[in-house]
Protein backbone atom coordinates (compact mmCIF):
# COMPACT_ATOMS: atom_id res chain seq x y z
CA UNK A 1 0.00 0.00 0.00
CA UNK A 2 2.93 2.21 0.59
CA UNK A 3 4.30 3.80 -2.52
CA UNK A 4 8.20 3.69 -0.83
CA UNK A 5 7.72 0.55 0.71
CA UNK A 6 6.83 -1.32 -2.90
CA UNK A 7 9.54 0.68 -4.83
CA UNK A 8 11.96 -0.96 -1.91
CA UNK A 9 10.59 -4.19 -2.44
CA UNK A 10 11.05 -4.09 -6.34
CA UNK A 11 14.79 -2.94 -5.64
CA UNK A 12 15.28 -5.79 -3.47
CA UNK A 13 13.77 -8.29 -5.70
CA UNK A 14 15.88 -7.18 -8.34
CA UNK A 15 19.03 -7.19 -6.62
CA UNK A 16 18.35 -10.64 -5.12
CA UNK A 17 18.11 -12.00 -9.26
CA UNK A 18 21.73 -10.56 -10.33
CA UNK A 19 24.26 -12.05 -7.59
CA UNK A 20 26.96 -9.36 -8.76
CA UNK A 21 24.28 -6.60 -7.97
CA UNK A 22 23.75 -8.23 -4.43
CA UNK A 23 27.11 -8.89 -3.55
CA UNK A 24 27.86 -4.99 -4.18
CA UNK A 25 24.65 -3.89 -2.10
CA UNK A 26 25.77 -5.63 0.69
CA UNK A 27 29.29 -4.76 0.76
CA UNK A 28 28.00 -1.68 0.50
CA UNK A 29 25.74 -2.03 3.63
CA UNK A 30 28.94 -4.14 5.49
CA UNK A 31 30.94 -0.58 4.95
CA UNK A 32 27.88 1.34 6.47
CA UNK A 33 27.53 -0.55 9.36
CA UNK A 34 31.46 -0.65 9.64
CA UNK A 35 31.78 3.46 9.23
CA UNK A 36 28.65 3.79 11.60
CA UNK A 37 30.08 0.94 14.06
CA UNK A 38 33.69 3.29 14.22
CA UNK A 39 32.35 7.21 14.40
CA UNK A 40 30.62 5.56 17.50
CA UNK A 41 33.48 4.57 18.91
CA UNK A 42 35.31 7.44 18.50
CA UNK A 43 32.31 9.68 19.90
CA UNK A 44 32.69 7.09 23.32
CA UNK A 45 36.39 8.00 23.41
CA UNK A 46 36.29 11.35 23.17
CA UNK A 47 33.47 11.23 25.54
CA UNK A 48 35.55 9.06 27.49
CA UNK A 49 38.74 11.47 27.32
CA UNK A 50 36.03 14.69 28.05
CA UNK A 51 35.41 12.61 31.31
CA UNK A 52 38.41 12.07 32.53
CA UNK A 53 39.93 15.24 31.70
CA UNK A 54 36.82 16.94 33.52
CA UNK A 55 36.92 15.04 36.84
CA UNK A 56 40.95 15.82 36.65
CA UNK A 57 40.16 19.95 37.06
CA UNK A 58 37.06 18.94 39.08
CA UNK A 59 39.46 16.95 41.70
CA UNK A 60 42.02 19.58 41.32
CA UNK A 61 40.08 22.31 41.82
CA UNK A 62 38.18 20.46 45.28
CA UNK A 63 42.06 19.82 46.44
CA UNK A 64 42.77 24.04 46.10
CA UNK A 65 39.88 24.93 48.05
CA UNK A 66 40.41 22.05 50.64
CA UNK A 67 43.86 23.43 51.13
CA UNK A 68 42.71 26.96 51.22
CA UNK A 69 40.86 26.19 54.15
CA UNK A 70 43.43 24.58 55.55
CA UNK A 71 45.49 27.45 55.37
CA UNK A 72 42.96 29.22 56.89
CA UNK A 73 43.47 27.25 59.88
CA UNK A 74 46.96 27.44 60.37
CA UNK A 75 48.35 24.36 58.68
CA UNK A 76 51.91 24.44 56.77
CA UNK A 77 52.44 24.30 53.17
CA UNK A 78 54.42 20.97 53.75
CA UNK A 79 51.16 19.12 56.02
CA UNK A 80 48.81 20.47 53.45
CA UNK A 81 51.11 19.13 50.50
CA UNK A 82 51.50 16.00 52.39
CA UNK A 83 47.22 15.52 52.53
CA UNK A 84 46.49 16.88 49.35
CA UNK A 85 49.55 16.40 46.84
CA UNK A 86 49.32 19.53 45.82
CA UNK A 87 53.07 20.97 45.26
CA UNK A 88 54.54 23.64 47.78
CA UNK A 89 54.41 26.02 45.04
CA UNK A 90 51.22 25.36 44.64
CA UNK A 91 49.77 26.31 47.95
CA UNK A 92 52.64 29.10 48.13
CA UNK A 93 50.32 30.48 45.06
CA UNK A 94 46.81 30.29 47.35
CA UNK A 95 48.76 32.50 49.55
CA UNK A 96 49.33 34.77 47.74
CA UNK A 97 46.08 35.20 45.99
């Protein structure tokens, strides 16, 4: 009843007679599937990387405040390296800023 649908079903019926018409329309379809099957992997590694690289400044950024306050309470630069890894230079920076 569908016009597309019966036009599809004549192309198919067609390629399914000549095996050299088949074999091409389904290598074809293998090298969709394979092109489709590899952007999506890419897309999950660069969501992946995204990730990663995110929670790195997220962590980073938690351990500057946590030694800010830890300034703030007296602590040296070597006990708050020690806790936090931060570098000394690092939380010589927070004091000055």
């Amino acid at each position: 009843k569908n016009p597309q649908v019966g036009k599809a079903v004549a192309k198919l019926m067609v390629l399914s007679e000549d095996e050299q018409a088949r074999m091409i329309a389904d290598s074809r379809e293998k090298m969709r599937r394979d092109i489709n099957a590899q952007q999506r992997f890419k897309s999950r590694q660069a969501e992946e990387k995204g990730m990663k690289k995110g929670m790195k400044k997220g962590m980073e950024k938690a351990m500057l405040e946590f030694a800010r306050g830890m300034l703030g309470a007296g602590d040296s630069a070597a006990k708050i390296s020690a806790i936090t890894g931060l570098s000394v230079q690092q939380i010589q920076k927070l004091l000055l800023h």
